[in-house]
Protein backbone atom coordinates (compact mmCIF):
# COMPACT_ATOMS: atom_id res chain seq x y z
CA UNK A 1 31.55 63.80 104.39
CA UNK A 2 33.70 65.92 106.76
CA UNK A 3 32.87 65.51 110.13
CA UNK A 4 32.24 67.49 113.25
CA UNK A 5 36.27 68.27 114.59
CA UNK A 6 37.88 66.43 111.38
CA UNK A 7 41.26 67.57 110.76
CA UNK A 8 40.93 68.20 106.88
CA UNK A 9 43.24 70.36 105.44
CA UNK A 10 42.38 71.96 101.70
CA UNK A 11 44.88 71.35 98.57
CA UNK A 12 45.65 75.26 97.41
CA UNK A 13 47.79 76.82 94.75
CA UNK A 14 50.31 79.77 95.42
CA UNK A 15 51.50 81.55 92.94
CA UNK A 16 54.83 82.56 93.47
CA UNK A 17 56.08 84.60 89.80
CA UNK A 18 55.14 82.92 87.24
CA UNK A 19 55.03 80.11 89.32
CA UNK A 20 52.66 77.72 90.87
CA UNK A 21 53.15 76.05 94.11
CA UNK A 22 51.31 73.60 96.03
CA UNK A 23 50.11 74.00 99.12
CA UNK A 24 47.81 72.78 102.33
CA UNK A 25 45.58 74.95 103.90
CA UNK A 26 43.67 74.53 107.66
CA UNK A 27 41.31 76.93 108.71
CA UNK A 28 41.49 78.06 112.53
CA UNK A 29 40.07 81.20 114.30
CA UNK A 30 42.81 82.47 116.49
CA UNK A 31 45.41 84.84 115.56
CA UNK A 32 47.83 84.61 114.73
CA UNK A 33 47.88 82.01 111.75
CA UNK A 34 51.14 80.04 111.05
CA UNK A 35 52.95 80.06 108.04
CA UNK A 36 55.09 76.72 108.28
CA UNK A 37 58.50 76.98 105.98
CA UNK A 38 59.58 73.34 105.86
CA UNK A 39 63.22 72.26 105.41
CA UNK A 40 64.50 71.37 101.97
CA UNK A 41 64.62 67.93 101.96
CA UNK A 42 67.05 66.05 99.43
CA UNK A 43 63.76 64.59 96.86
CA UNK A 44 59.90 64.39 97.44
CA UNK A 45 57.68 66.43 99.17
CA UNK A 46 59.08 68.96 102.21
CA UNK A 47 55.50 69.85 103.20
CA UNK A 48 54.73 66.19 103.92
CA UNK A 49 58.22 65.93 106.53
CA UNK A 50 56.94 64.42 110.04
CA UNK A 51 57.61 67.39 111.50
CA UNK A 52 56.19 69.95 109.14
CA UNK A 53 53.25 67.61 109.82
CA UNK A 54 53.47 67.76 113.55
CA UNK A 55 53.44 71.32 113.40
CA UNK A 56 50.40 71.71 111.52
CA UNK A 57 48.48 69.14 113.87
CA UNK A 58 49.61 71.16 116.84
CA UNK A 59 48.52 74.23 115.65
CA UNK A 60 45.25 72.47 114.25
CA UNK A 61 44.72 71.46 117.87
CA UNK A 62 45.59 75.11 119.20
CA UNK A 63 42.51 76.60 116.56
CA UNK A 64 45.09 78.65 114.51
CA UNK A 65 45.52 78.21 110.45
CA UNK A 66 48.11 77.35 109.04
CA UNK A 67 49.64 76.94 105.23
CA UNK A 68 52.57 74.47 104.62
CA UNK A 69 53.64 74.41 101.21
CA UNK A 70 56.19 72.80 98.71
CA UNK A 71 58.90 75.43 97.40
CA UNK A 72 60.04 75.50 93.59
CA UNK A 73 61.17 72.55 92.23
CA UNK A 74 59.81 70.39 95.34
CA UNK A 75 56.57 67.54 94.84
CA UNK A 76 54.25 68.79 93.02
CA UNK A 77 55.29 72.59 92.87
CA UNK A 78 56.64 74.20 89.58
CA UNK A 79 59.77 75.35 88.36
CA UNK A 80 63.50 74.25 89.95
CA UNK A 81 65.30 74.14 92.87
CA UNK A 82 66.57 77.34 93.61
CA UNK A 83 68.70 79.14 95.72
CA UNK A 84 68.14 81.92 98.86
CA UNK A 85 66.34 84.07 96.67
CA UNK A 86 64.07 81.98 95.15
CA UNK A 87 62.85 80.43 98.97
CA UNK A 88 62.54 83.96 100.20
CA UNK A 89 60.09 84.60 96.92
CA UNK A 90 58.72 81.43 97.73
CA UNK A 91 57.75 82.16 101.22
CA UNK A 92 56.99 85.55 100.41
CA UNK A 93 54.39 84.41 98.51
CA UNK A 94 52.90 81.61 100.49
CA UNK A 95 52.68 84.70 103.42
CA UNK A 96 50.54 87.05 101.19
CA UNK A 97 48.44 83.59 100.30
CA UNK A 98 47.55 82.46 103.92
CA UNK A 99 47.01 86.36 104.72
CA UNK A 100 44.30 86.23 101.80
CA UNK A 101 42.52 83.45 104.21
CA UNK A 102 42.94 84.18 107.35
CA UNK A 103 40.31 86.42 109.19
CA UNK A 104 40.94 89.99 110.14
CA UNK A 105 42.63 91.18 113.14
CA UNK A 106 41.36 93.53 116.14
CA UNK A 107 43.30 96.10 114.01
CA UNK A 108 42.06 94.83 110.33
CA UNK A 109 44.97 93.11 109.14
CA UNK A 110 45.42 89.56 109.03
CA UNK A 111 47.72 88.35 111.76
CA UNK A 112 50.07 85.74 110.47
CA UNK A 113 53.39 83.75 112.79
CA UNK A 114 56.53 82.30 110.87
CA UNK A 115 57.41 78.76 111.72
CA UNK A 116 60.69 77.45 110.07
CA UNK A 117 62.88 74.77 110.20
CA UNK A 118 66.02 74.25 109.49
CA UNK A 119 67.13 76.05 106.73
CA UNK A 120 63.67 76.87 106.39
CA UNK A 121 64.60 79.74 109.26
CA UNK A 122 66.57 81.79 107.00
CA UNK A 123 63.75 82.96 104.53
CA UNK A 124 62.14 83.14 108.06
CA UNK A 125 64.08 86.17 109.20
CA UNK A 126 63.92 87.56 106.38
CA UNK A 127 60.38 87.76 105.91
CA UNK A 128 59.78 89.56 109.83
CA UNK A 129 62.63 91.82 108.53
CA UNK A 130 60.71 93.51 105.65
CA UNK A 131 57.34 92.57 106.63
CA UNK A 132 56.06 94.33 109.88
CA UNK A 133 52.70 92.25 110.51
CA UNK A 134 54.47 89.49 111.12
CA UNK A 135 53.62 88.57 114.42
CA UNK A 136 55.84 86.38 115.86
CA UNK A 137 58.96 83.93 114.90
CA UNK A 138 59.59 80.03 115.90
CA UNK A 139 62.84 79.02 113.90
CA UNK A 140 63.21 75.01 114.81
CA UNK A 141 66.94 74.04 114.65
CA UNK A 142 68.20 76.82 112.97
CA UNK A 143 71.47 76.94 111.22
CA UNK A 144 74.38 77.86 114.00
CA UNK A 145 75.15 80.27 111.84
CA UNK A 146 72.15 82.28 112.42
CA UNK A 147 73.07 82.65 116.23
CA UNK A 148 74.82 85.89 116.54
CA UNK A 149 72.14 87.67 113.81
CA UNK A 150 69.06 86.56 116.04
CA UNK A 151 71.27 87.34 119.54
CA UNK A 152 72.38 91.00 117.60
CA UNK A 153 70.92 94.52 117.67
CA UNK A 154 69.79 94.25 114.48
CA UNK A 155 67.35 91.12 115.11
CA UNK A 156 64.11 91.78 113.83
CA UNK A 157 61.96 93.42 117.12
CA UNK A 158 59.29 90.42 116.91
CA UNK A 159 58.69 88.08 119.56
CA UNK A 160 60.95 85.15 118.50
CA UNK A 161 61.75 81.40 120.14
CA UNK A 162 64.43 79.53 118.89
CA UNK A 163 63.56 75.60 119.64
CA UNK A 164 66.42 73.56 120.03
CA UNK A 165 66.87 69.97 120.32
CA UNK A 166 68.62 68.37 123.02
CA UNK A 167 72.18 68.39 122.84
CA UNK A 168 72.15 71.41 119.91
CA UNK A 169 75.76 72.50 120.83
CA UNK A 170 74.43 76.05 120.63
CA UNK A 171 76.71 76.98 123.60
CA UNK A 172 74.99 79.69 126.13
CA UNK A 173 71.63 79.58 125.63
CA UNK A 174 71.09 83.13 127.37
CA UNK A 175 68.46 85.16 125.30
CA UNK A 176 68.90 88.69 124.36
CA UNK A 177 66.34 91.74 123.57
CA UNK A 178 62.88 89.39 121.62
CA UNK A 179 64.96 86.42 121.57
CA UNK A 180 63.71 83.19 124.03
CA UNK A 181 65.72 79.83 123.49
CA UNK A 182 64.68 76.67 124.82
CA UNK A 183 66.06 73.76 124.52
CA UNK A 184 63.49 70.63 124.30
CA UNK A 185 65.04 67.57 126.55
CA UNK A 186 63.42 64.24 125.01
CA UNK A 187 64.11 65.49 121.20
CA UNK A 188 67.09 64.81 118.67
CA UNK A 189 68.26 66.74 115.62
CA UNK A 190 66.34 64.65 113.29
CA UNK A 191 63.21 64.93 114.37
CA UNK A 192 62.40 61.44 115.22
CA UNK A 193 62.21 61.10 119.01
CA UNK A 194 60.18 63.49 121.02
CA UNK A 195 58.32 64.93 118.15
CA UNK A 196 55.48 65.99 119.96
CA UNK A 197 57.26 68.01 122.49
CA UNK A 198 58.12 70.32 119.38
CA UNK A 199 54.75 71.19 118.93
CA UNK A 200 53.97 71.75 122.01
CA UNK A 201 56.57 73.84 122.57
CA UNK A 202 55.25 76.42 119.85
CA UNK A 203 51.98 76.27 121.11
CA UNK A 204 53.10 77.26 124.73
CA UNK A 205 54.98 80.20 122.92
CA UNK A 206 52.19 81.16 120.42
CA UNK A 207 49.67 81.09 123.37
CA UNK A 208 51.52 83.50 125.37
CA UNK A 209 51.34 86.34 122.97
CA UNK A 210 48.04 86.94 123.22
């Protein structure tokens, strides 16, 4: 029996090529919805990380869906670990699959957010670059390599925070054109002090869109 304000998030299967991926799905009412691209752990399940969790709680918590998933090759999820191409096919497909739940927006079209992490924030980019309903971007301890592209002209013109964790060695943390970094005091690279600050953090962001 599911109960009155039980978090209960559905199994779901994404089909991604000839493909099939696994997935968890929350329902919310507030747009945007959140796609959550977890980093590619070394074995077992990314979707299941701590902080992929966290996310999903906070956004449970914030009344937005969300869809975390396991890429190719990853837990239960078909096929073998690929490279940049495959994630981006990956993601692309888990997008079109939460759009297929979510409700419609003022406009008619589902409204769906990227959160990424990690590595997680390339396919990220990607996706708001050749997808314009993507709403907004939250890349979580990006690569440092991705600075100058999301700090460039050629950034993708969605709204886009870049969460750091304390003591990121990002250098200037100055924003430019969509761009807002913050930098979460109480938080460390691996994700396992602070963890709820994250979260909270992409709520505060999410929240301000609308």
């Amino acid at each position: 029996m599911v109960m009155r304000g039980q978090y209960l998030e559905r199994p779901t299967i994404i089909g991604s090529g000839d493909l099939f991926l696994e997935g968890l799905f929350h329902r919310g009412g507030r747009t945007p919805g959140a796609l959550i691209l977890s980093p590619l752990a070394e074995g077992g399940s990314p979707m299941e990380l701590p902080i992929t969790a966290e996310l999903a709680w906070a956004m449970h918590k914030a009344r937005r869906a969300t869809l975390r998933f396991n890429p190719r090759g990853f837990g239960a999820s078909q096929g073998t670990r690929g490279g940049p191409a495959e994630s981006l096919a990956d993601a692309r497909a888990a997008l079109g699959s939460l759009r297929q739940s979510l409700e419609p927006g003022v406009e008619g079209a589902p409204r769906a957010a990227v959160l990424a992490i990690e590595d997680g924030s390339l396919s990220a980019l990607e996706l708001a670059r050749e997808d314009p309903d993507v709403a907004a971007l939250v890349l979580l301890s990006p690569p440092r390599g991705m600075r100058e592209q999301l700090l460039s002209a050629s950034a993708p013109a969605v709204p886009t925070l870049v969460v750091l964790p304390e003591g990121s060695g990002w250098g200037s943390l100055e924003a430019a054109g969509t761009v807002r970094i913050e930098e979460i005091a109480g938080t460390d690279a691996r994700f396992l002090r602070g963890l709820p600050l994250f979260g909270q953090a992409v709520t505060r962001f999410l929240d301000g869109l609308s």
